[in-house]
C-alpha atoms as a PDB file:
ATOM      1  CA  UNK A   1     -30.890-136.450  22.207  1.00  0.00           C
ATOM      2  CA  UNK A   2     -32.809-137.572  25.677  1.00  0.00           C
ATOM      3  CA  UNK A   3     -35.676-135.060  26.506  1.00  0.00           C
ATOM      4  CA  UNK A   4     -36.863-135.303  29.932  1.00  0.00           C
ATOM      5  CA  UNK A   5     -39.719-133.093  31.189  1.00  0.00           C
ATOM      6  CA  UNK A   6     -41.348-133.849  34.613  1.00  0.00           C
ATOM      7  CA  UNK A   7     -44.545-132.526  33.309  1.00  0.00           C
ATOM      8  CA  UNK A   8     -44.716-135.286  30.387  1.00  0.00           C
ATOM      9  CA  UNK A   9     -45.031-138.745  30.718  1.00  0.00           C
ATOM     10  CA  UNK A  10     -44.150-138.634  34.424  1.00  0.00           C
ATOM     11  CA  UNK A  11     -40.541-137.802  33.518  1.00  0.00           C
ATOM     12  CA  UNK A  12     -39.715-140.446  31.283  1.00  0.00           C
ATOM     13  CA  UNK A  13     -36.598-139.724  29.028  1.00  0.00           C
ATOM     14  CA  UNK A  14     -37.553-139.616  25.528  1.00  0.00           C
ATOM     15  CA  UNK A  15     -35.506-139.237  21.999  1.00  0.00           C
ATOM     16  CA  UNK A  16     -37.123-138.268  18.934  1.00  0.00           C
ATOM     17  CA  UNK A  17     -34.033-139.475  17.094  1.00  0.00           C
ATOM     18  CA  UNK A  18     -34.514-143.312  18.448  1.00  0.00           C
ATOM     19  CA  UNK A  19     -37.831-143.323  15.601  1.00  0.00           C
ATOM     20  CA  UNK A  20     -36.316-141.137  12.784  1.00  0.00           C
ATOM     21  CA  UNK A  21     -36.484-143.984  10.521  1.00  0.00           C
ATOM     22  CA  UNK A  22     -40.237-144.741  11.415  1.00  0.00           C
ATOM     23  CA  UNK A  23     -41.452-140.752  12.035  1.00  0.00           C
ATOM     24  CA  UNK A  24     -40.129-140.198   8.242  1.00  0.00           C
ATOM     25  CA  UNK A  25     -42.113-143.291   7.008  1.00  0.00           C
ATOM     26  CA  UNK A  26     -45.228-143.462   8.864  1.00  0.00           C
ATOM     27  CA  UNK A  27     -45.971-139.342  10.325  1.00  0.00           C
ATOM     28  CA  UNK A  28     -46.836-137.751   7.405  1.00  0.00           C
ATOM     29  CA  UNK A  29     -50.076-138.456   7.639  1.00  0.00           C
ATOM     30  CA  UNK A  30     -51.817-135.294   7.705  1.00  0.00           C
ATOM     31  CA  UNK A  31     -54.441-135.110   5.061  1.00  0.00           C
ATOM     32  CA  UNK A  32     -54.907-132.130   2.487  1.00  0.00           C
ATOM     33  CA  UNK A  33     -57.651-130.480   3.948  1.00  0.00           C
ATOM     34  CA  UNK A  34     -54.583-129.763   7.137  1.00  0.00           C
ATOM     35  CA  UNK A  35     -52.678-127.412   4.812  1.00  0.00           C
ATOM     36  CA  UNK A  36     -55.420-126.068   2.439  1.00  0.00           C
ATOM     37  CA  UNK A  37     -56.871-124.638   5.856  1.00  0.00           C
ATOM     38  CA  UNK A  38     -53.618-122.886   6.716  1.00  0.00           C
ATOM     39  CA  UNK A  39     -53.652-121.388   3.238  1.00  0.00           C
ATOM     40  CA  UNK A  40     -57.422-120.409   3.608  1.00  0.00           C
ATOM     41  CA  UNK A  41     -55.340-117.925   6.499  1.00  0.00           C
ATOM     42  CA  UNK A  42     -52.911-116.808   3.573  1.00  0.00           C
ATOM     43  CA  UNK A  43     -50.198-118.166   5.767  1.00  0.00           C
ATOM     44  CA  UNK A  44     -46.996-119.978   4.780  1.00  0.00           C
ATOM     45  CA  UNK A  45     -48.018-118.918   1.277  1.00  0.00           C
ATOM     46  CA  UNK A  46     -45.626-117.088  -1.655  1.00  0.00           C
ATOM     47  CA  UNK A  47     -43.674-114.326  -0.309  1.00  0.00           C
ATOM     48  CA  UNK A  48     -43.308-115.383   3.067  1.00  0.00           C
ATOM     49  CA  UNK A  49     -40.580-116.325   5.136  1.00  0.00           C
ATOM     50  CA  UNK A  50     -41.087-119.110   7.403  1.00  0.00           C
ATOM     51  CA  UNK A  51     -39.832-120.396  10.526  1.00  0.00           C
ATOM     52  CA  UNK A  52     -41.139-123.982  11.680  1.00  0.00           C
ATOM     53  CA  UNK A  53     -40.052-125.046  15.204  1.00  0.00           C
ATOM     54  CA  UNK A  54     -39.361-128.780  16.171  1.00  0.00           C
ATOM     55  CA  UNK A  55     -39.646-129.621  12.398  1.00  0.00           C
ATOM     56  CA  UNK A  56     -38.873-133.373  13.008  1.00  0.00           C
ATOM     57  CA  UNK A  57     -38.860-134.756   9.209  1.00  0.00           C
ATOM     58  CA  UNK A  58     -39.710-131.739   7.696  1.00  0.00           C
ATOM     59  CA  UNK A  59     -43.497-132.975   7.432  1.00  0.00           C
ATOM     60  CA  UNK A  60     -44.944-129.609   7.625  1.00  0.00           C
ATOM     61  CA  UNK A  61     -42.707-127.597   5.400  1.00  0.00           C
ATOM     62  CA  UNK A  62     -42.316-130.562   2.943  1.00  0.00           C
ATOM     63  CA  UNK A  63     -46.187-130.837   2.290  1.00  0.00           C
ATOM     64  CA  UNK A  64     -46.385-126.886   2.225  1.00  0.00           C
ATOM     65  CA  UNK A  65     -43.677-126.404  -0.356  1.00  0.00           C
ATOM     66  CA  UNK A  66     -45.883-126.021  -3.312  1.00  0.00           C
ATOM     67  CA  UNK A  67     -47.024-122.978  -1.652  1.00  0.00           C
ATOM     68  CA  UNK A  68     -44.324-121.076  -2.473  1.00  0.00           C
ATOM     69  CA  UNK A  69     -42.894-119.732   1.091  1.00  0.00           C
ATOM     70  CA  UNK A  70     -39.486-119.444   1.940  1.00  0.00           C
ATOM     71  CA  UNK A  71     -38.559-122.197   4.821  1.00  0.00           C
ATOM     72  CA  UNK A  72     -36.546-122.805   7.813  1.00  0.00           C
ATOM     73  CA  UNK A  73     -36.958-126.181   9.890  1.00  0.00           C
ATOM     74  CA  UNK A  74     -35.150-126.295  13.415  1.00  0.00           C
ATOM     75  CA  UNK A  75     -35.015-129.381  15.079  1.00  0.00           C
ATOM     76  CA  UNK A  76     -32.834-130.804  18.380  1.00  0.00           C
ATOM     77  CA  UNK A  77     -32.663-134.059  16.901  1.00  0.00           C
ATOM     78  CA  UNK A  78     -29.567-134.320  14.820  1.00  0.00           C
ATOM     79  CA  UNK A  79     -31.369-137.432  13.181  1.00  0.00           C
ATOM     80  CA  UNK A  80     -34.492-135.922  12.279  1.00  0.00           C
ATOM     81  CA  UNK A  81     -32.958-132.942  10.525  1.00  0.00           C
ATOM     82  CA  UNK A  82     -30.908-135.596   8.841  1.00  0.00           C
ATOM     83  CA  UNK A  83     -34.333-137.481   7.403  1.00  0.00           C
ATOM     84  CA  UNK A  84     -35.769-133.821   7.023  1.00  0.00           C
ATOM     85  CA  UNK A  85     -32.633-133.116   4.213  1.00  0.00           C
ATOM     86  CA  UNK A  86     -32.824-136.739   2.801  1.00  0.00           C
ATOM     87  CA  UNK A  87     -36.717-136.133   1.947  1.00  0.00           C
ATOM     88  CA  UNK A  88     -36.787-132.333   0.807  1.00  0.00           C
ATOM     89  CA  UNK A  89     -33.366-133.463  -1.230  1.00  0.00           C
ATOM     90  CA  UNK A  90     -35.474-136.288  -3.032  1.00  0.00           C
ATOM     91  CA  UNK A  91     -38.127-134.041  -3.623  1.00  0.00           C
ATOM     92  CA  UNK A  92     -35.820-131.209  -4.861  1.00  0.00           C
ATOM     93  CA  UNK A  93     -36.868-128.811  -2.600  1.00  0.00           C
ATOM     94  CA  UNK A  94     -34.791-125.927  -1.037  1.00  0.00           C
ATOM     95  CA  UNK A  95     -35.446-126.027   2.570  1.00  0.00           C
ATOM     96  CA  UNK A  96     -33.217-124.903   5.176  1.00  0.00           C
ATOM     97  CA  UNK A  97     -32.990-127.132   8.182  1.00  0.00           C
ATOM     98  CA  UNK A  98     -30.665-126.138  11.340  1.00  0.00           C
ATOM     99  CA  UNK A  99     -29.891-128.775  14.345  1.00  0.00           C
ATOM    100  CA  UNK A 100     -30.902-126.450  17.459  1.00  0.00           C
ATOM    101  CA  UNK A 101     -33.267-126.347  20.033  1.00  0.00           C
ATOM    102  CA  UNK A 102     -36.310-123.849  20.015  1.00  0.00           C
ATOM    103  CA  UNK A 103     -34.920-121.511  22.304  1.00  0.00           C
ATOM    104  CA  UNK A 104     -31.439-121.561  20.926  1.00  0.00           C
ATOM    105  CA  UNK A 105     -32.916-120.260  17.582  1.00  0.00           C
ATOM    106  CA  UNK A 106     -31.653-117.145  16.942  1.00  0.00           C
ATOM    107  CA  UNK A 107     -32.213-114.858  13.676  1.00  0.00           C
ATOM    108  CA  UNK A 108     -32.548-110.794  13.280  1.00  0.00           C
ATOM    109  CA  UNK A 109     -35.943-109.210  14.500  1.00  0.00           C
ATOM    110  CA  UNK A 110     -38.782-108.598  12.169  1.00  0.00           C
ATOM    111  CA  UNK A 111     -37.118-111.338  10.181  1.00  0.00           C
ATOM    112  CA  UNK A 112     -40.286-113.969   9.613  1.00  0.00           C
ATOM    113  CA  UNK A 113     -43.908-113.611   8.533  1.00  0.00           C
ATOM    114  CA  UNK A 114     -44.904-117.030  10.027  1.00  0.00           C
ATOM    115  CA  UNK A 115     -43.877-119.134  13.037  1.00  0.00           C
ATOM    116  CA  UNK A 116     -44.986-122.317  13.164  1.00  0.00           C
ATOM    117  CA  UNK A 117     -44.925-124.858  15.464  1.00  0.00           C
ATOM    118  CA  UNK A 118     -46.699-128.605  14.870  1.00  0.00           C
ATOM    119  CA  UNK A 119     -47.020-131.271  17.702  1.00  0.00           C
ATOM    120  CA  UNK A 120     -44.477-129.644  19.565  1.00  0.00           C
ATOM    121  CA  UNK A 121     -45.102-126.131  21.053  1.00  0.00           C
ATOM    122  CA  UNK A 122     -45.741-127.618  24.814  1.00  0.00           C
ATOM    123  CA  UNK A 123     -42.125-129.090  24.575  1.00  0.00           C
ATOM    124  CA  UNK A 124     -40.123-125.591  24.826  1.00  0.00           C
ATOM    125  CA  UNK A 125     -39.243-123.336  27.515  1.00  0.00           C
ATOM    126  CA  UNK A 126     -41.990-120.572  27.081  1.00  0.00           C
ATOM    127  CA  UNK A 127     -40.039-118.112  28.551  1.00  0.00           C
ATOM    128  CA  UNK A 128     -36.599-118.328  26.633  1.00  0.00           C
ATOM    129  CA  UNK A 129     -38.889-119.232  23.455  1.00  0.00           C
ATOM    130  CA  UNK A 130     -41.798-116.665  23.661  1.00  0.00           C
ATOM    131  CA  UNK A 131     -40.002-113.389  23.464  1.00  0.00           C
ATOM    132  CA  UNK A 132     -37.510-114.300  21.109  1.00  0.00           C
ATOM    133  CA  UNK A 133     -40.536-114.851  18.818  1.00  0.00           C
ATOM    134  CA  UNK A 134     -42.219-112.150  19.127  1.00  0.00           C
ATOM    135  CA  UNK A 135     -38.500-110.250  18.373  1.00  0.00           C
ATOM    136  CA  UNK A 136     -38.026-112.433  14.919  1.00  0.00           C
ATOM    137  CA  UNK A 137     -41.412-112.212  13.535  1.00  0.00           C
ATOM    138  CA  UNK A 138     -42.337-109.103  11.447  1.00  0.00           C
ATOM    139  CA  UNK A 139     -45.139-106.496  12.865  1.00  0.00           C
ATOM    140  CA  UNK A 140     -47.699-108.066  11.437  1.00  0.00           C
ATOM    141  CA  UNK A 141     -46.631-111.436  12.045  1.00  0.00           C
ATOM    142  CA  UNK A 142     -48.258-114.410  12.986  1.00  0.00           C
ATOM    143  CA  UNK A 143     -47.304-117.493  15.641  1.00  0.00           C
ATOM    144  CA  UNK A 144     -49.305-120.620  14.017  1.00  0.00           C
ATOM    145  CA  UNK A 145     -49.808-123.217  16.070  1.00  0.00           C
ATOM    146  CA  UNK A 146     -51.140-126.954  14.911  1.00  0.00           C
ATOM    147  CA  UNK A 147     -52.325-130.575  16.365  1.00  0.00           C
ATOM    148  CA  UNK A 148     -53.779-133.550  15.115  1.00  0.00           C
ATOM    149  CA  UNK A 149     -54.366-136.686  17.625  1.00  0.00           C
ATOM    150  CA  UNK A 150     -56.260-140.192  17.331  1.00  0.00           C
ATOM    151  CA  UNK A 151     -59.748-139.680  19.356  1.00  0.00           C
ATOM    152  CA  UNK A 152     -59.284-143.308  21.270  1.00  0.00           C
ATOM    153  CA  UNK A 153     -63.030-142.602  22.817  1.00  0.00           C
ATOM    154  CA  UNK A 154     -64.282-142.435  19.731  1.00  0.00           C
ATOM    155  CA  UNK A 155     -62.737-145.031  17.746  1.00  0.00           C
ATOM    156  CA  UNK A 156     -62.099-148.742  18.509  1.00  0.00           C
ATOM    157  CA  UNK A 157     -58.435-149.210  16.829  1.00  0.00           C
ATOM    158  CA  UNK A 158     -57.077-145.890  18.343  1.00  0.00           C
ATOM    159  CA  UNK A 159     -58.721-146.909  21.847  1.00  0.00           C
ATOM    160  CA  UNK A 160     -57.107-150.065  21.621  1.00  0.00           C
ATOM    161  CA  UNK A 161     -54.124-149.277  20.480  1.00  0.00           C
ATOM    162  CA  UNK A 162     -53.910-146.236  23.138  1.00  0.00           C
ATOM    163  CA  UNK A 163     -54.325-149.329  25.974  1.00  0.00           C
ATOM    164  CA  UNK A 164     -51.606-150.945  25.029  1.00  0.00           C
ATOM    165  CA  UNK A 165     -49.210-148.601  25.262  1.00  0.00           C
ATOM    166  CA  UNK A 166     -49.968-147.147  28.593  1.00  0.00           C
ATOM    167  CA  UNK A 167     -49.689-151.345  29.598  1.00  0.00           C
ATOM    168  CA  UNK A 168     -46.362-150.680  28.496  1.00  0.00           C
ATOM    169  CA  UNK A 169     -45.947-147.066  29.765  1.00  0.00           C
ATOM    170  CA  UNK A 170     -48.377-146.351  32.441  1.00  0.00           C
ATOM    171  CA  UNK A 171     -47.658-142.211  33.117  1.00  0.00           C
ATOM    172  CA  UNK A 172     -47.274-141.445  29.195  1.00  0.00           C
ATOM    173  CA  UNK A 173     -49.490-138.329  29.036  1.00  0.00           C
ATOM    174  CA  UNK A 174     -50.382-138.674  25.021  1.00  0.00           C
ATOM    175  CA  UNK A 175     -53.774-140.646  25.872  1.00  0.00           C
ATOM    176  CA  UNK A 176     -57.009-139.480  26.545  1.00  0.00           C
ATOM    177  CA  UNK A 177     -57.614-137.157  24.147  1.00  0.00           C
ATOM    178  CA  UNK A 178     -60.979-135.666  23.152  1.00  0.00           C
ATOM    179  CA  UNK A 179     -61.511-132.741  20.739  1.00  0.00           C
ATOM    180  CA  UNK A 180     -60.917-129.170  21.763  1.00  0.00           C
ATOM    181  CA  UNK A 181     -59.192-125.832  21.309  1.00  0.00           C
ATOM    182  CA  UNK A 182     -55.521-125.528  21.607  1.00  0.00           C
ATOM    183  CA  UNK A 183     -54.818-123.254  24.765  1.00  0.00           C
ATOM    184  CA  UNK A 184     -51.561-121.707  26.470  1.00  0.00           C
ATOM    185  CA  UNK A 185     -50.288-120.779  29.266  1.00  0.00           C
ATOM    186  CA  UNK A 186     -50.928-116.945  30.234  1.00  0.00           C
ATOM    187  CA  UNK A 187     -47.211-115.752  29.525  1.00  0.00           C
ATOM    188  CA  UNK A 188     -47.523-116.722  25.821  1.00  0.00           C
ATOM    189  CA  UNK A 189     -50.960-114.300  25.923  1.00  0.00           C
ATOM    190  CA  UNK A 190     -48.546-111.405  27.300  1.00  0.00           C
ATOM    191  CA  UNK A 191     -46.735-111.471  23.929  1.00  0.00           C
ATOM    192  CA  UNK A 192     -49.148-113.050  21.346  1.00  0.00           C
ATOM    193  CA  UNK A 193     -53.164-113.026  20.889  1.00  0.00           C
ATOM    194  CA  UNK A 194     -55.831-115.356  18.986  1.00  0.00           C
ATOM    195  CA  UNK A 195     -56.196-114.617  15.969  1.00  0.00           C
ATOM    196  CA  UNK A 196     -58.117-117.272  14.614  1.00  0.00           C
ATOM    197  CA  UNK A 197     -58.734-120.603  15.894  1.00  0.00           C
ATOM    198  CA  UNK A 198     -60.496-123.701  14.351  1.00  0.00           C
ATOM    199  CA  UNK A 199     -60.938-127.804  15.350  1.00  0.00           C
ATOM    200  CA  UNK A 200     -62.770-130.471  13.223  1.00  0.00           C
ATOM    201  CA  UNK A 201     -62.466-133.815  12.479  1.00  0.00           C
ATOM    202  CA  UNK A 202     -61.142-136.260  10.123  1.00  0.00           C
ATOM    203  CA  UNK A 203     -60.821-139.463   8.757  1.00  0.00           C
ATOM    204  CA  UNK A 204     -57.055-140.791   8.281  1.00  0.00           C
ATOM    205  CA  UNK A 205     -56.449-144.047   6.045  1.00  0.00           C
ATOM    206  CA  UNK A 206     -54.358-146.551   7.491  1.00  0.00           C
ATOM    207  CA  UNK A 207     -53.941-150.219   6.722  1.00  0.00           C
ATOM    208  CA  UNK A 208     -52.254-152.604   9.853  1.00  0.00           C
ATOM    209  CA  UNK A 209     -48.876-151.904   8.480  1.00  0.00           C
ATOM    210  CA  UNK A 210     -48.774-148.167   8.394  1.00  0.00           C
ATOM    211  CA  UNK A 211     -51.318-147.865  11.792  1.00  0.00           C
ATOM    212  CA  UNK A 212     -48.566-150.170  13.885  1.00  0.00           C
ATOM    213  CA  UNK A 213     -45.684-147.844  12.253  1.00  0.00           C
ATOM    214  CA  UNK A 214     -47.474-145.186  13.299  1.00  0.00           C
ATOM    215  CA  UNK A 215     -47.927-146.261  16.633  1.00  0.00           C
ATOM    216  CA  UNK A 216     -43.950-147.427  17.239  1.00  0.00           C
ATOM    217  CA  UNK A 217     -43.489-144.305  16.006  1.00  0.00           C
ATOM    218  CA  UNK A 218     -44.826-141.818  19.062  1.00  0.00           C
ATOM    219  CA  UNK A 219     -43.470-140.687  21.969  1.00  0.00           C
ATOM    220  CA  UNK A 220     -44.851-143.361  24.484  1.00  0.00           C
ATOM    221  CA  UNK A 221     -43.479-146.428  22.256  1.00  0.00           C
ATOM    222  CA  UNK A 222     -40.444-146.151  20.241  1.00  0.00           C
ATOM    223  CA  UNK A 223     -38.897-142.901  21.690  1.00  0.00           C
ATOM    224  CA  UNK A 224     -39.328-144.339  25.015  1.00  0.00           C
ATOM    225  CA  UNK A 225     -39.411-147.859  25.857  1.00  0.00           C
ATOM    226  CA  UNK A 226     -36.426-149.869  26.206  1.00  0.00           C
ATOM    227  CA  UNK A 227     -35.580-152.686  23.634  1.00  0.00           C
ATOM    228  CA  UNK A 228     -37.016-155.542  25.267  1.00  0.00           C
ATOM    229  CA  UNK A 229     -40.767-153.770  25.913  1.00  0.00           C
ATOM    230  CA  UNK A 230     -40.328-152.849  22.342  1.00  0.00           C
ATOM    231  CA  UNK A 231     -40.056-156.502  21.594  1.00  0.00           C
ATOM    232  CA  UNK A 232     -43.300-157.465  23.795  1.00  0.00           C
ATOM    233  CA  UNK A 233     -45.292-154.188  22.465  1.00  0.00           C
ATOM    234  CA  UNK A 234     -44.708-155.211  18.981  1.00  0.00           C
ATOM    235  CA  UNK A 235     -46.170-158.723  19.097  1.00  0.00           C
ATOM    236  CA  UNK A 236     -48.748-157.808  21.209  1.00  0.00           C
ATOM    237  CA  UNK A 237     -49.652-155.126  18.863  1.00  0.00           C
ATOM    238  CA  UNK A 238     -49.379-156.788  15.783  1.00  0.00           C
ATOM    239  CA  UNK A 239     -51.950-159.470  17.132  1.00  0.00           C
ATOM    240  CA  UNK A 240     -54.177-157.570  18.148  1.00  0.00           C
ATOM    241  CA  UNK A 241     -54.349-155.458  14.975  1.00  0.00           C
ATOM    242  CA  UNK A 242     -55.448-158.620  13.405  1.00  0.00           C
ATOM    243  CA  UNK A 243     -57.996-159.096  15.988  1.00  0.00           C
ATOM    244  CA  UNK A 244     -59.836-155.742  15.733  1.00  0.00           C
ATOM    245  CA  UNK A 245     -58.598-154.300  12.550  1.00  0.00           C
ATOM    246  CA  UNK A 246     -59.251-154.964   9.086  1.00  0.00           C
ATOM    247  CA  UNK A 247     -56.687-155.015   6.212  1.00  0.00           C
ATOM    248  CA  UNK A 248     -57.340-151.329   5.739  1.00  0.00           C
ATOM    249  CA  UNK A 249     -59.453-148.741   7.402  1.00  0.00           C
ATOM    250  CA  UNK A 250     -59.475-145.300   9.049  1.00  0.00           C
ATOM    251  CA  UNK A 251     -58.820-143.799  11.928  1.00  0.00           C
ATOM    252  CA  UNK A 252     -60.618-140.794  13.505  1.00  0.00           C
ATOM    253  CA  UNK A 253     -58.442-137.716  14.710  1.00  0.00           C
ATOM    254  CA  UNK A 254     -58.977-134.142  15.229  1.00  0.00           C
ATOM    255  CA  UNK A 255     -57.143-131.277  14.230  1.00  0.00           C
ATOM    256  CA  UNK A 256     -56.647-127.828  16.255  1.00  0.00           C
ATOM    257  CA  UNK A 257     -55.160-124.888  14.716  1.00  0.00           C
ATOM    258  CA  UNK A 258     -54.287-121.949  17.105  1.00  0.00           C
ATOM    259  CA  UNK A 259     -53.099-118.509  14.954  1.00  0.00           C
ATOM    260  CA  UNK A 260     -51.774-115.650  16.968  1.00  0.00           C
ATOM    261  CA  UNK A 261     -50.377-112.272  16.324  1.00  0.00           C
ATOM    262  CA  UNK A 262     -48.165-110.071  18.132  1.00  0.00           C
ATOM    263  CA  UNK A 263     -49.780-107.966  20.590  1.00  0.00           C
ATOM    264  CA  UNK A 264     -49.064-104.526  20.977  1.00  0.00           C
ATOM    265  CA  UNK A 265     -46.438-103.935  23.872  1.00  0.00           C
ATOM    266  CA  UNK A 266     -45.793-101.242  26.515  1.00  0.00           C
ATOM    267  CA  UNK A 267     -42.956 -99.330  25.655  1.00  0.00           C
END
């Protein structure tokens, strides 16, 4: 399904579904020290029910699993879900996935300890979204927010890399990053408050196989650009990971956790 937002990427259609294939082989790439730290919060642990927003592949409630809480993915992208069941089936795992947007997601109030939403909270309608959160998740429930990006300023491949594909797509909004806190607009603060909030760095393997996967894998490349940029993006790409890349290496990112509670609201 097309996404089109005039805020991102100048408001260039996008479809998650286009890089299903590549998003389940080459995004789950967060490294363990990603999930112990959400357990170090006691969230998404045993005994919890769990809702994860714009699940894509199933990445974060895949990986979290082991932890023991109950999950639900939602996802708009009838072929993510679909890579989201094929992985959790393989790894016999009883996840729950529904093909819905955010806002359309509709359960019981007070019925989740943990919302979470990864690489994907500044996609949805805040206003539809927001308050129907704060309805489904229990008293003392908590809104968990996560993001991990390349630092391109910081490291050569990722800088490079990140040229290219604004050659190819000049307004895609996904470069520049630099390390910070994740922030929201004011009318999420009416309904939720921080928490907790932590950023730090980290090193992410690669080798020039699973780094140009990666890369035809984001929003800017292969859920954007029409088949014959793909074509030239590809080559180019592939060359010049053999001009600046060894056969294996890492990449530096940084990770931003945001965890918010429900605030306590005017009757």
């Amino acid at each position: 399904m097309e996404i089109t937002n005039r805020s991102i990427d100048g408001g260039r259609a996008f479809d998650w579904g286009r890089v299903s294939d590549d998003y389940a082989k080459y995004r789950d790439i967060y490294p363990e020290v990603f999930y112990q730290k959400i357990v170090e919060r006691k969230l998404c642990t045993e005994g919890q029910k769990v809702l994860d927003l714009g699940t894509g592949t199933g990445v974060l409630p895949r990986n979290m699993y082991r932890f023991g809480a109950d999950w639900i993915g939602t996802d708009i992208s009838e072929n993510q879900i679909s890579q989201a069941r094929r992985l959790s089936d393989e790894g016999n795992m009883e996840i729950r996935y529904l093909v819905t947007a955010a806002e359309d997601v509709d359960f019981p109030a007070r019925t989740f300890d943990v919302a979470t939403a990864c690489q994907c909270f500044w996609y949805f309608d805040y206003e539809k979204l927001v308050p129907k959160l704060f309805r489904m998740l229990k008293d003392d429930g908590r809104l968990l927010l996560l993001y991990m990006a390349w630092l391109p300023f910081e490291d050569k491949i990722a800088g490079a890399s990140e040229e290219l594909i604004l050659k190819y797509n000049p307004k895609w909004t996904g470069a520049g990053e630099v390390m910070k806190p994740i922030s929201e607009p004011d009318f999420v603060y009416g309904f939720f408050e921080p928490a907790y909030h932590e950023e730090y760095e980290v090193e992410v393997p690669f080798s020039r196989e699973t780094w140009h996967g990666r890369m035809r894998a984001c929003r800017g490349v292969g859920a954007s650009l029409s088949r014959e940029d793909m074509e030239k993006w590809e080559a180019e790409h592939e060359a010049l990971l053999r001009s600046v890349a060894p056969e294996t290496f890492t990449v530096k990112h940084y990770v931003a956790m945001l965890e918010l509670k429900k605030r306590e609201l005017e009757s």
